[in-house]
N, C-alpha and C. Protein backbone atom coordinates (compact mmCIF):
# COMPACT_ATOMS: atom_id res chain seq x y z
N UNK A 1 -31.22 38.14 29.87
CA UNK A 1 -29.77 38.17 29.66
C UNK A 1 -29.17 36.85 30.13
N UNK A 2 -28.14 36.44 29.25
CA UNK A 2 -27.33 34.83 29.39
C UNK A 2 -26.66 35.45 30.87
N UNK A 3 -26.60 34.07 31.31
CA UNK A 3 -25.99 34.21 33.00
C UNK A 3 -24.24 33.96 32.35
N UNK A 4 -23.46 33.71 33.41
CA UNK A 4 -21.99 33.70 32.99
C UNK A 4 -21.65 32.11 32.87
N UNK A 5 -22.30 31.71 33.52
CA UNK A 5 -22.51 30.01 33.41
C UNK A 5 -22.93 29.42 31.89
N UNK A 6 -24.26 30.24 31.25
CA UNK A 6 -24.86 29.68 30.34
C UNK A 6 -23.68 30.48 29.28
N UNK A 7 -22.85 31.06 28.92
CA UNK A 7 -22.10 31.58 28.52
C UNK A 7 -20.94 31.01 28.12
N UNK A 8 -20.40 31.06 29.18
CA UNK A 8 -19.09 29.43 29.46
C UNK A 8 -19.53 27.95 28.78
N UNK A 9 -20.76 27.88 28.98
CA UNK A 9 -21.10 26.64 28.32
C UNK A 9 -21.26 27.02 26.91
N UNK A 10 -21.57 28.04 26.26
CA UNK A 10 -21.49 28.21 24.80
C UNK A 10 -20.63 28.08 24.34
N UNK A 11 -19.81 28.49 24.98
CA UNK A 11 -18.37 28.71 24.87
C UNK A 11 -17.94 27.76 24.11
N UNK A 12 -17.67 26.67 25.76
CA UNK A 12 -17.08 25.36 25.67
C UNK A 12 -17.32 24.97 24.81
N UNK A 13 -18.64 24.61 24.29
CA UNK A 13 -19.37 23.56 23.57
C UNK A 13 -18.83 23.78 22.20
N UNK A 14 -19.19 25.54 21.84
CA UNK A 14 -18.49 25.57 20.66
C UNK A 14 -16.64 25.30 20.14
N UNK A 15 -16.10 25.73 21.04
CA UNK A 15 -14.68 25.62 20.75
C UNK A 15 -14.47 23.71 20.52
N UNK A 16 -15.66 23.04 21.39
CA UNK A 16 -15.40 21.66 21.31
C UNK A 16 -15.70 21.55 19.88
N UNK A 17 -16.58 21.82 19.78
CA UNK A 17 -16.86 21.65 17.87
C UNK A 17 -16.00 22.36 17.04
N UNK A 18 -15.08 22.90 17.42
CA UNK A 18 -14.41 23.57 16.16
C UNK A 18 -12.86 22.19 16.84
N UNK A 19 -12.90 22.13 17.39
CA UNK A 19 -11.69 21.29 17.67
C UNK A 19 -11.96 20.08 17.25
N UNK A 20 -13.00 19.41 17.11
CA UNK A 20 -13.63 18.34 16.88
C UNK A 20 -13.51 18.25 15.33
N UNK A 21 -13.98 19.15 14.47
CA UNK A 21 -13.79 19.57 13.01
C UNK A 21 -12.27 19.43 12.72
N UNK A 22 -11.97 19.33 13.45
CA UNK A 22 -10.36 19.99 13.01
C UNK A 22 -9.22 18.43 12.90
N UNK A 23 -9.95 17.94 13.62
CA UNK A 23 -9.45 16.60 13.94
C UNK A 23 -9.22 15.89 12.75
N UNK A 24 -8.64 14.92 12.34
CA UNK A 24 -8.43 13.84 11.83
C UNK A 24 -8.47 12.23 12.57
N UNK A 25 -9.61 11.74 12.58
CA UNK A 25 -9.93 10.84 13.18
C UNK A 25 -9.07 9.59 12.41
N UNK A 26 -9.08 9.31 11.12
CA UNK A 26 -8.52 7.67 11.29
C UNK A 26 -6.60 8.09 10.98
N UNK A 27 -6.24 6.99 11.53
CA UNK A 27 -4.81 6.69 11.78
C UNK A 27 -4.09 5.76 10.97
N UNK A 28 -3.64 5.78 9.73
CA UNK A 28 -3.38 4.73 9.16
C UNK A 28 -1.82 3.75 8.85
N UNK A 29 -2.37 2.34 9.51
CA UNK A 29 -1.07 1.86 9.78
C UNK A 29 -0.12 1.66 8.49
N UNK A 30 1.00 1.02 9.23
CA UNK A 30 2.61 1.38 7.32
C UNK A 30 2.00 1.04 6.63
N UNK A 31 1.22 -0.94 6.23
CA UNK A 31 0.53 -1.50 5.40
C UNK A 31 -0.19 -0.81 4.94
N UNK A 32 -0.89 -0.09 5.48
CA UNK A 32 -2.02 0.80 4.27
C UNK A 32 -1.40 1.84 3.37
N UNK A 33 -0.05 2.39 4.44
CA UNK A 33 0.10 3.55 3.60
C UNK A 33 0.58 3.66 2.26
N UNK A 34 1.09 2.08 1.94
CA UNK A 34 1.28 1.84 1.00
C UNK A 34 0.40 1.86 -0.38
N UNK A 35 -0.88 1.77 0.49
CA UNK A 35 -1.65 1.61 -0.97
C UNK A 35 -2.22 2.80 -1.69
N UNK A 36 -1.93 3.24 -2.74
CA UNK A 36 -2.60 4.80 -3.12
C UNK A 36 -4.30 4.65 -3.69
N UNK A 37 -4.69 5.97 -3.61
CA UNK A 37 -5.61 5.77 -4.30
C UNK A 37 -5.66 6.85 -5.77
N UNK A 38 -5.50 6.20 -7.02
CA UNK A 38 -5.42 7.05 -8.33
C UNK A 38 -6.69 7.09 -8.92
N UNK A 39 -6.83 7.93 -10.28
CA UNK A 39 -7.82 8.13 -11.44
C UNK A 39 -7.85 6.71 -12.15
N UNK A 40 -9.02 6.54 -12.45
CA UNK A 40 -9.49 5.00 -13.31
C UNK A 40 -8.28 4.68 -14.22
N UNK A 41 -8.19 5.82 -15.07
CA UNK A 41 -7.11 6.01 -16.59
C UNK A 41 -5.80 5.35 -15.84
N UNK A 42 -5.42 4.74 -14.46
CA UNK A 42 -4.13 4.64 -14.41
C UNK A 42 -4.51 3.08 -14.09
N UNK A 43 -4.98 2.46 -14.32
CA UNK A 43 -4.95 0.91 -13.59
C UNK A 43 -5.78 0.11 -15.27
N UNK A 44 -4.89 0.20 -15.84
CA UNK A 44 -5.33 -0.41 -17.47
C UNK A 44 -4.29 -1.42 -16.94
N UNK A 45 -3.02 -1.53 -16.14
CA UNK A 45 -2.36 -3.52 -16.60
C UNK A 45 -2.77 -3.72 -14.97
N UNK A 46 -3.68 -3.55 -14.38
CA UNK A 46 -3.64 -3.96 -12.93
C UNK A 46 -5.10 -5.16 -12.78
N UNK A 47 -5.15 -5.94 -12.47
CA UNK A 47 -5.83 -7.07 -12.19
C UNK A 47 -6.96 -6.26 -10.42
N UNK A 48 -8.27 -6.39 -11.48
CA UNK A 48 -9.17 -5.91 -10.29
C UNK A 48 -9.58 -7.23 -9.68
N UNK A 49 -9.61 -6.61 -8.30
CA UNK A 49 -9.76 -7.28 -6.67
C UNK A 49 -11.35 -7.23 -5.88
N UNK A 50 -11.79 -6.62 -6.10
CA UNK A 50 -12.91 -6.41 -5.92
C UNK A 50 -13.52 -5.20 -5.19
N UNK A 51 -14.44 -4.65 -4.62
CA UNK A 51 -15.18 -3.38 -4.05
C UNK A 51 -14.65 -3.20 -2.74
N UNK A 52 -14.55 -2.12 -2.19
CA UNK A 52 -14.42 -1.60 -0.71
C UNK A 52 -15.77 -0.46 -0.52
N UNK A 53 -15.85 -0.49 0.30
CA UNK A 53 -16.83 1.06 1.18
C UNK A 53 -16.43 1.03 2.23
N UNK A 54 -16.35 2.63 2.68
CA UNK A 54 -16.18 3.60 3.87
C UNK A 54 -17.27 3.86 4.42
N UNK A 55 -16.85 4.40 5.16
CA UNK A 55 -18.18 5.44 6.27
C UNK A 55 -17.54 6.00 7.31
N UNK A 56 -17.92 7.44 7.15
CA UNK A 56 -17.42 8.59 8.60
C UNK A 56 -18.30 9.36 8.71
N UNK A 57 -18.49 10.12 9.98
CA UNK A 57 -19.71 11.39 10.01
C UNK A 57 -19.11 12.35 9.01
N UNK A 58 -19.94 12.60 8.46
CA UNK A 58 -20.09 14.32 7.43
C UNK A 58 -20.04 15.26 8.20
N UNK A 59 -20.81 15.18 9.24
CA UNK A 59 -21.44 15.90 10.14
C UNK A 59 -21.67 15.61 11.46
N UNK A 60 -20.93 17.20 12.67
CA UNK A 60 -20.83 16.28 13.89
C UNK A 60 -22.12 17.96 14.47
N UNK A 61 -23.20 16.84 14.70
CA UNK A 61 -23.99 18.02 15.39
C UNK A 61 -24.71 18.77 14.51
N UNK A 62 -24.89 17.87 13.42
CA UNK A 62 -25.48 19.12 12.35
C UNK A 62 -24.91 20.03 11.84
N UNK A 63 -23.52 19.92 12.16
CA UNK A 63 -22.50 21.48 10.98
C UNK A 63 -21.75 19.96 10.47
N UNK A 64 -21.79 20.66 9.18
CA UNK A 64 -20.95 20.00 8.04
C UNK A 64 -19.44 20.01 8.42
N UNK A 65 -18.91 18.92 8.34
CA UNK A 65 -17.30 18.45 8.49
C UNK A 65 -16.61 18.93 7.10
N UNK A 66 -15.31 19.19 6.76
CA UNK A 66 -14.98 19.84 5.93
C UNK A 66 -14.28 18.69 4.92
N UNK A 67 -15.11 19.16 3.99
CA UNK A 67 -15.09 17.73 2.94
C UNK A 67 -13.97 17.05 2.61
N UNK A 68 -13.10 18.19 2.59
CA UNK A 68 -11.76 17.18 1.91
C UNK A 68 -10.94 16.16 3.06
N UNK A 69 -11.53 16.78 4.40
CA UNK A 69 -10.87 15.71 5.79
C UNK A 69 -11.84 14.47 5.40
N UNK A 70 -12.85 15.16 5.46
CA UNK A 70 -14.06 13.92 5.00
C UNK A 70 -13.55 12.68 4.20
N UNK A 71 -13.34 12.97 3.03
CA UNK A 71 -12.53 12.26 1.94
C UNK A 71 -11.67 11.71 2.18
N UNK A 72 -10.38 12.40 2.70
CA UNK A 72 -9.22 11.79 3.19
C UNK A 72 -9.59 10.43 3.98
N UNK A 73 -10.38 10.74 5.28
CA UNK A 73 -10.76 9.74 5.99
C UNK A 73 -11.25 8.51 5.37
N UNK A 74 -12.35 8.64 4.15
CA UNK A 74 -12.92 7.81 3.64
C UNK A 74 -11.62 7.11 3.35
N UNK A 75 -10.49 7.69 2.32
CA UNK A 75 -9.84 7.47 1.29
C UNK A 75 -9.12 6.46 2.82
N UNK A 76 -8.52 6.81 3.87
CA UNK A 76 -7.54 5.92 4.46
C UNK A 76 -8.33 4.38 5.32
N UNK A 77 -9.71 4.61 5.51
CA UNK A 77 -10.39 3.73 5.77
C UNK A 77 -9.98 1.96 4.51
N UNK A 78 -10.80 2.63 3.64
CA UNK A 78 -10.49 2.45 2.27
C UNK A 78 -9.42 1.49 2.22
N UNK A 79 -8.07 2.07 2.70
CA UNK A 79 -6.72 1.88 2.33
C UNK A 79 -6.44 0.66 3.16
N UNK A 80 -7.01 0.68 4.29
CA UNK A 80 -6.84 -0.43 5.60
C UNK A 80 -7.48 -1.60 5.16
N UNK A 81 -8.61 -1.52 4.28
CA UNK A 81 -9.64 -2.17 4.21
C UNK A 81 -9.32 -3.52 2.77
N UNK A 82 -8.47 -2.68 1.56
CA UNK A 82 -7.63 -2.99 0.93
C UNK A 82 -6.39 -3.81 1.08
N UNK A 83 -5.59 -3.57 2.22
CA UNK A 83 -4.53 -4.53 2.92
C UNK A 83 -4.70 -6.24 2.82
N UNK A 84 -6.01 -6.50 3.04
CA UNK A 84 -6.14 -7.95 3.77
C UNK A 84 -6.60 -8.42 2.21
N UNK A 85 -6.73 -7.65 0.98
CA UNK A 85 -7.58 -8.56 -0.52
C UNK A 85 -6.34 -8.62 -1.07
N UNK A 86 -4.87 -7.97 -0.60
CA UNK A 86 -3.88 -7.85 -1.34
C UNK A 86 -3.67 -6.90 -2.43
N UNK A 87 -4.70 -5.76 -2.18
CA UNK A 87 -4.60 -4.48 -3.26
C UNK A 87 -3.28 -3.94 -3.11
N UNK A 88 -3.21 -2.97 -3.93
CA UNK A 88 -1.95 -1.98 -3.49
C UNK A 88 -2.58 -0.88 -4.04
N UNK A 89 -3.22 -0.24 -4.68
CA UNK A 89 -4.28 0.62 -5.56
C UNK A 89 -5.71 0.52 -5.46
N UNK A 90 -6.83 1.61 -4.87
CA UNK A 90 -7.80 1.77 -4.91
C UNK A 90 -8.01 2.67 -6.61
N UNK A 91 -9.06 2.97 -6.79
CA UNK A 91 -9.54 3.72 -7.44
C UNK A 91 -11.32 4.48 -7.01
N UNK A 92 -11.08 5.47 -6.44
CA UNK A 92 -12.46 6.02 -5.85
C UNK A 92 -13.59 6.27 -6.71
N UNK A 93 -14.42 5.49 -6.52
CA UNK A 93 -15.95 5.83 -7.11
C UNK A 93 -17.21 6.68 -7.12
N UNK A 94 -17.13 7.36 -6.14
CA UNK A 94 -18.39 7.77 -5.10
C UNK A 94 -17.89 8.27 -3.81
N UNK A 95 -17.84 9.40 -3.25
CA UNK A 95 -18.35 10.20 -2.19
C UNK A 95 -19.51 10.77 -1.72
N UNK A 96 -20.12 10.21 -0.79
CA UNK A 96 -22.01 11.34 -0.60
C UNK A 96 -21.99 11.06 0.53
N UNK A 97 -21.95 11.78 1.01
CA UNK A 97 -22.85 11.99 2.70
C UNK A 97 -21.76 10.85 3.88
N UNK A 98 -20.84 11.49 3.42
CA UNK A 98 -19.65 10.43 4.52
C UNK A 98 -19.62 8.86 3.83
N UNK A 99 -19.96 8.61 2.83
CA UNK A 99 -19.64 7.04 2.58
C UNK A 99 -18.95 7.37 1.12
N UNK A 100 -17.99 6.53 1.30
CA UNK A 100 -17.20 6.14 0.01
C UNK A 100 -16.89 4.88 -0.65
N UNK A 101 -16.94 4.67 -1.89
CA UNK A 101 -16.90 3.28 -2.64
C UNK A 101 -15.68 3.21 -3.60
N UNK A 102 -15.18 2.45 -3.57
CA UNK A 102 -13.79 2.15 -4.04
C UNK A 102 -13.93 0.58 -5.01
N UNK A 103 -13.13 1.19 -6.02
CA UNK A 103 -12.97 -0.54 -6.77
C UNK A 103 -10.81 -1.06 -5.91
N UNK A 104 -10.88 -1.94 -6.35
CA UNK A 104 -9.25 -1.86 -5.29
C UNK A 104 -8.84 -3.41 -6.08
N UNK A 105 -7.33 -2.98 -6.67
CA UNK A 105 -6.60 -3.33 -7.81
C UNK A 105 -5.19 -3.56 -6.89
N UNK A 106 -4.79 -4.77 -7.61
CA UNK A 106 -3.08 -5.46 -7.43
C UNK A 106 -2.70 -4.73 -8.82
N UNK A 107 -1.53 -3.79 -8.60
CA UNK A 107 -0.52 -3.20 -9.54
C UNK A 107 0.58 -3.68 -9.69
N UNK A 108 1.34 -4.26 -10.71
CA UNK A 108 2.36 -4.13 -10.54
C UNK A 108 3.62 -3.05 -10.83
């Protein structure tokens, strides 16, 4: 039988992982928030800038992170990353296993 100690520590550990899941790790400053990310079909008069990639854990501990935070994260990484080529528009390519690839476009 679990002692009250080894118990408490299940506990903890788990509630840390569900709080941990829950999180939204990146923070994205005004400059980025500006830049969206749309479907290919919308950047026909926009002058492409060149590639971006992301990376975040999928997975903290071996349980799967919940994809669409996943994404998001990629997507605002992305967005920061875009700022300094003078994009204002990504367009997402690829999501797998916490990495994301972006083409990233000046719109006017």
């Amino acid at each position: 039988m679990p002692t009250a100690r080894t118990l408490l520590t299940r506990l903890l550990t788990a509630l840390l992982l569900v709080a941990a899941t829950a999180c939204t790790w990146v923070k994205v400053p005004p400059d980025a928030q500006k830049v969206i990310v749309v479907p290919a079909n919308r950047v026909s008069a926009c002058t492409r800038l060149g590639t971006v990639s992301s990376t975040v854990k999928a997975t903290i501990l071996t349980i799967p992170r919940d994809g669409t935070k996943v994404r998001n994260e990629l997507d605002d990484l992305a967005r920061q990353q875009a700022v300094p080529m003078g994009a204002n528009t990504l367009v997402r390519q690829s999501i797998a296993d916490g990495k994301g690839s972006y083409i990233a476009y000046h719109c006017p």
